[in-house]
N, C-alpha and C. Protein backbone atom coordinates (compact mmCIF):
# COMPACT_ATOMS: atom_id res chain seq x y z
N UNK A 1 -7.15 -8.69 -11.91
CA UNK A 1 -6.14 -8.01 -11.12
C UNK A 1 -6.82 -7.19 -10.03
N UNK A 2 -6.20 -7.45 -8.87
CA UNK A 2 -6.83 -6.72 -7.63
C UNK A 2 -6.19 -5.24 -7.56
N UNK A 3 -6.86 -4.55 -7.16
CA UNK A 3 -6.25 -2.86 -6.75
C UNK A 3 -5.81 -3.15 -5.46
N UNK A 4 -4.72 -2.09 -4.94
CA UNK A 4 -4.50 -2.14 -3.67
C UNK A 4 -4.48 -0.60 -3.43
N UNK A 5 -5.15 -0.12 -2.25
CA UNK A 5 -5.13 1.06 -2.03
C UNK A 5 -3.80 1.41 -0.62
N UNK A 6 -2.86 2.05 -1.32
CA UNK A 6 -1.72 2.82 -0.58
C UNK A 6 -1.78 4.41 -1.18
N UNK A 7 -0.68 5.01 0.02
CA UNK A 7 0.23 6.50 -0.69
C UNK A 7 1.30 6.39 -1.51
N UNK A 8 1.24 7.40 -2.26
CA UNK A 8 2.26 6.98 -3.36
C UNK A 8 3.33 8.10 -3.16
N UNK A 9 4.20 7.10 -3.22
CA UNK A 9 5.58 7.68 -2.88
C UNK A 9 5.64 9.20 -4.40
N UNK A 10 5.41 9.34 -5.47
CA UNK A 10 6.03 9.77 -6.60
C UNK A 10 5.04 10.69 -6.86
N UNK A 11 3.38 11.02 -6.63
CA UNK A 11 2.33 12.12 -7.12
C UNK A 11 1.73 12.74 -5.40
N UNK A 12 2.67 12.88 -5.11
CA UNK A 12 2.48 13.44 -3.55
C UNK A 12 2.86 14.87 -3.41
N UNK A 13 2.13 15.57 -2.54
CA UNK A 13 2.16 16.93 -1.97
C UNK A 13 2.72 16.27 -0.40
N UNK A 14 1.95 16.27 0.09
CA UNK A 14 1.85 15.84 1.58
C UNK A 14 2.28 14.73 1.91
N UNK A 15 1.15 14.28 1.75
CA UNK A 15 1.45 12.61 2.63
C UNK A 15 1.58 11.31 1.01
N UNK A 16 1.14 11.65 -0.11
CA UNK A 16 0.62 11.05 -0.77
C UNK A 16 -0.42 9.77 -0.65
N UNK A 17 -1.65 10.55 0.18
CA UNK A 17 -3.00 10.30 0.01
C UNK A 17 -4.03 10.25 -0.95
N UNK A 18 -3.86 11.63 -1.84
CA UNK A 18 -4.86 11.89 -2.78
C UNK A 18 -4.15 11.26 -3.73
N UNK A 19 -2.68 11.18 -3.89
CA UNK A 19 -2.17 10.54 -5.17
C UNK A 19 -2.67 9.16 -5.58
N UNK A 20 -2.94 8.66 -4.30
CA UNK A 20 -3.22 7.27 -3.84
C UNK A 20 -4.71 6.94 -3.90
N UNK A 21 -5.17 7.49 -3.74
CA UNK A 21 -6.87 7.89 -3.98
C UNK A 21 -7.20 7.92 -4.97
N UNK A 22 -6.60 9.13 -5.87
CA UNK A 22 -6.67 9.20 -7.50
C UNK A 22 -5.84 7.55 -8.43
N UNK A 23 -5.02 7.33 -7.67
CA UNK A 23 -4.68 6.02 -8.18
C UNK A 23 -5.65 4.66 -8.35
N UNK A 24 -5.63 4.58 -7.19
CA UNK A 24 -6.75 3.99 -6.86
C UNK A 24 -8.10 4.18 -7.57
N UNK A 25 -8.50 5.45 -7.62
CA UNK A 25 -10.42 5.52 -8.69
C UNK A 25 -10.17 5.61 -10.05
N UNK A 26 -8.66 5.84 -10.56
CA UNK A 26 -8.66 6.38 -11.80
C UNK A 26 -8.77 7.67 -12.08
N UNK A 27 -8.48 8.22 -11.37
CA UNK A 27 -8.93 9.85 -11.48
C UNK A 27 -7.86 10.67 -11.56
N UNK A 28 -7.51 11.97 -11.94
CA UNK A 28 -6.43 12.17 -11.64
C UNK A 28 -6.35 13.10 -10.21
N UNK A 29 -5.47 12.82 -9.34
CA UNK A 29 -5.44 13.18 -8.38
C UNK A 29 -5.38 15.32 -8.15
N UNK A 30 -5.36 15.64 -8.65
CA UNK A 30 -5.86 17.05 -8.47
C UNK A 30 -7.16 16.83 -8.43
N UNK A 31 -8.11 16.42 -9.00
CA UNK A 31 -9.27 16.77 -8.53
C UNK A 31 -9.71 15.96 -6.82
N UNK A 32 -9.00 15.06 -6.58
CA UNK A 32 -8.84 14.38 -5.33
C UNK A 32 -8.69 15.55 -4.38
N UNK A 33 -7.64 16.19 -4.48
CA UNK A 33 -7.21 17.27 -3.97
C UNK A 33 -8.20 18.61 -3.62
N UNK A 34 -8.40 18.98 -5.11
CA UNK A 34 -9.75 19.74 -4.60
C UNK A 34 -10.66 19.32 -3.71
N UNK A 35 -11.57 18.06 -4.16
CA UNK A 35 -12.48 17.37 -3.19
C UNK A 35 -11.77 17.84 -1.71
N UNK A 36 -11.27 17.36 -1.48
CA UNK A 36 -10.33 16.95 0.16
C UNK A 36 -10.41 19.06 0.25
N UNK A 37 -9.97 19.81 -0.49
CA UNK A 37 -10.50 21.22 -0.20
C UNK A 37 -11.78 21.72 -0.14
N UNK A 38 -12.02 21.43 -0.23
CA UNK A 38 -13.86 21.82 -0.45
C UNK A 38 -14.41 21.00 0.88
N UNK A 39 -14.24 19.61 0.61
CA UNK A 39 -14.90 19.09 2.29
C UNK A 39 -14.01 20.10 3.49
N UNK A 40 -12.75 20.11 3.56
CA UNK A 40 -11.70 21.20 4.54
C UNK A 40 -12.71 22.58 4.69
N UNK A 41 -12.96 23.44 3.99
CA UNK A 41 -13.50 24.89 3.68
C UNK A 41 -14.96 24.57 4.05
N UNK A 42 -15.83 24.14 3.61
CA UNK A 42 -17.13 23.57 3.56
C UNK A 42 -17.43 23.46 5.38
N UNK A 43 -16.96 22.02 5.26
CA UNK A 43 -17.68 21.24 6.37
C UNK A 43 -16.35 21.04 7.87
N UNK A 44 -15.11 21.65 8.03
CA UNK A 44 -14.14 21.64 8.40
C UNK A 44 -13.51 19.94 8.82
N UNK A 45 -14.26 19.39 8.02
CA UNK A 45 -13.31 17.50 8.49
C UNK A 45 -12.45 17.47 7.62
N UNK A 46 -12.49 17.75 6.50
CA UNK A 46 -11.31 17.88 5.29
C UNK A 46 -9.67 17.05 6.12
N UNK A 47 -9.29 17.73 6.64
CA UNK A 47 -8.25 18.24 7.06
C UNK A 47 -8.05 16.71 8.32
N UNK A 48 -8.89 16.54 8.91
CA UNK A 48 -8.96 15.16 9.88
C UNK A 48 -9.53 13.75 9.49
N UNK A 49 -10.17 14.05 7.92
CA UNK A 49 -10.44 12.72 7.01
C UNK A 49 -8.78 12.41 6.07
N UNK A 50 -8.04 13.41 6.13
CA UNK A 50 -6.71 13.35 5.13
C UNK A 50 -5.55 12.99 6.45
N UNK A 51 -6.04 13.42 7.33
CA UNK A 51 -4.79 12.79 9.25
C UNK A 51 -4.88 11.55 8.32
N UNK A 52 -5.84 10.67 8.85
CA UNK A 52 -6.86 9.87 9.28
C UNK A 52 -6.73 8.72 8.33
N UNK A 53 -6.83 9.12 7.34
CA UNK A 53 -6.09 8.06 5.56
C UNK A 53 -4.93 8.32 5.79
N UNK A 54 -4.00 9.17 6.39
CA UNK A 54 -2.13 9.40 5.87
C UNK A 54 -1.67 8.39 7.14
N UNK A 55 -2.37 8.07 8.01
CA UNK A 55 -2.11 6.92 9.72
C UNK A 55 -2.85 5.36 8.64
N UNK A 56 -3.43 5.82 8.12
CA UNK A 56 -3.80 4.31 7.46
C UNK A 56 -3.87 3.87 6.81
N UNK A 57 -3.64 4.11 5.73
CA UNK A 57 -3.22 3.75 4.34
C UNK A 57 -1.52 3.68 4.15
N UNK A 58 -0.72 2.43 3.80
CA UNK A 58 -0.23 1.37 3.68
C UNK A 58 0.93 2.50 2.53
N UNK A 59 1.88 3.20 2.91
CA UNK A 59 2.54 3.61 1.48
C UNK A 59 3.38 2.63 0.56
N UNK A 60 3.73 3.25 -0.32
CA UNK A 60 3.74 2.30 -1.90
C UNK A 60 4.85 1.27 -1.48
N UNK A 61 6.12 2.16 -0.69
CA UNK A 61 7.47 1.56 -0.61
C UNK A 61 6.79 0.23 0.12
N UNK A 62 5.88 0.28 1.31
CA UNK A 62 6.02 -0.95 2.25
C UNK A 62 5.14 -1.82 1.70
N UNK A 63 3.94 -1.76 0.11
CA UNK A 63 3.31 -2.26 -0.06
C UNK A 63 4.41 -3.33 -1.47
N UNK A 64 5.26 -2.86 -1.96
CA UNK A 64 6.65 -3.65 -2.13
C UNK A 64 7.23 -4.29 -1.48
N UNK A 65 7.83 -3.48 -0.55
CA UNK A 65 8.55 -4.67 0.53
C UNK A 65 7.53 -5.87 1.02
N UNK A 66 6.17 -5.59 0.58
CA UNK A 66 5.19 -6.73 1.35
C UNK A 66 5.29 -8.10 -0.01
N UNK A 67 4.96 -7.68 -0.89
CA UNK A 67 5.24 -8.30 -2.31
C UNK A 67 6.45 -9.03 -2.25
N UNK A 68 7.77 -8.40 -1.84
CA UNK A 68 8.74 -8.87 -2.24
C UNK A 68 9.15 -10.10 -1.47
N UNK A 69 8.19 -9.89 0.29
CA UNK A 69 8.46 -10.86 1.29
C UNK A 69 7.70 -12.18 0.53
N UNK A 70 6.64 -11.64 -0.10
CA UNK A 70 5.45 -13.06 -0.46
C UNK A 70 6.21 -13.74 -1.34
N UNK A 71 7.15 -13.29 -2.21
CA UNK A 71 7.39 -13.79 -3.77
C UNK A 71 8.23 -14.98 -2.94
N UNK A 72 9.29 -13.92 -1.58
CA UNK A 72 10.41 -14.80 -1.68
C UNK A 72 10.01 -16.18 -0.46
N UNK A 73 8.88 -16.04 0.07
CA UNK A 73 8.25 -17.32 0.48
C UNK A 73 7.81 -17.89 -0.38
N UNK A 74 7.19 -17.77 -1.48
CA UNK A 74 6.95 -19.05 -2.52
C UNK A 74 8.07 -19.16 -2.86
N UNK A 75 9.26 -18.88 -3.03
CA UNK A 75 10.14 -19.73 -3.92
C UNK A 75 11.05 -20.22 -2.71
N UNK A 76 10.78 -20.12 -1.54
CA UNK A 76 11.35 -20.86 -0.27
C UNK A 76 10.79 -22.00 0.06
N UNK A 77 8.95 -22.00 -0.49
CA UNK A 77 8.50 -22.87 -0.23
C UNK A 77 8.27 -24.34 -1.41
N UNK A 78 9.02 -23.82 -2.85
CA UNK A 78 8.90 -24.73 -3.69
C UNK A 78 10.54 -25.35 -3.40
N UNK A 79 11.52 -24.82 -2.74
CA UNK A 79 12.46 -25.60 -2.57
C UNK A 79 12.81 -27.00 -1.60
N UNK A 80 12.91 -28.36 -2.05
CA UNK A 80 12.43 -29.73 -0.70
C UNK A 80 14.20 -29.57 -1.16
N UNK A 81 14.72 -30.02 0.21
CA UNK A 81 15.44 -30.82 0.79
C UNK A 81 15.50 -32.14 0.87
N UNK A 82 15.50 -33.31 0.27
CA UNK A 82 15.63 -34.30 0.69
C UNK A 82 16.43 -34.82 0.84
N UNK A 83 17.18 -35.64 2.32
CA UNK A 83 18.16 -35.99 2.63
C UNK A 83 18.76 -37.51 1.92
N UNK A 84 20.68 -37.19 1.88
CA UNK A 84 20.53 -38.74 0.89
C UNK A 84 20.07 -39.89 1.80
N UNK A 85 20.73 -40.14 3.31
CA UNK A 85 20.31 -41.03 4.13
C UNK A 85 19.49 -41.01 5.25
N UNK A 86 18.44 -41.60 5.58
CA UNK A 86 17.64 -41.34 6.80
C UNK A 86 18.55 -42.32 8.59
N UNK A 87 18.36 -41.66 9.05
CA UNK A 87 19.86 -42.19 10.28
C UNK A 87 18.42 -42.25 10.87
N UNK A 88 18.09 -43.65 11.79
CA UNK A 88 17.30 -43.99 13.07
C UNK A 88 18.36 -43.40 14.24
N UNK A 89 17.48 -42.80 15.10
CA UNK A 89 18.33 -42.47 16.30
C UNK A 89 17.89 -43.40 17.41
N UNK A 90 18.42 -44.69 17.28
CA UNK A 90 17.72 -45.57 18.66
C UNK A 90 18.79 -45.60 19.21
């Protein structure tokens, strides 16, 4: 099973980045949170590495609606049409 990294609509403060982060590593997302404080306070990017993931990272709802488009092309694409008569148009 593949991971997919999005924001999560449901363990969000903000943008649900870190929820998505912590989802994503297994972690639980408070300590995500801290991290993302400490780089902010520390080194001041904190704050423009969390912009920066919330513009690009994919949230949960549209990473469904992406799923739901794929499912319903395979079962568009296992359906044939075959006609009862073939008509020549000469």
């Amino acid at each position: 099973m593949n991971k997919t990294l999005y924001r999560t609509e449901k363990d969000k403060m903000i943008g649900g980045v870190c929820g998505g982060l912590g989802k994503y590593f297994d972690i639980d997302p408070t300590i995500v949170r801290l991290l993302f404080a400490l780089i902010f306070f520390g080194y001041g990017s904190g704050a423009m590495i969390y912009v920066l993931l919330w513009i690009i990272m994919p949230s949960e709802a549209m990473i469904e609606v992406k799923s739901h488009e794929v499912e319903s092309e395979k079962d568009v694409e296992e359906i044939v049409v075959m006609p009862d008569e073939v008509i020549d148009a000469e």
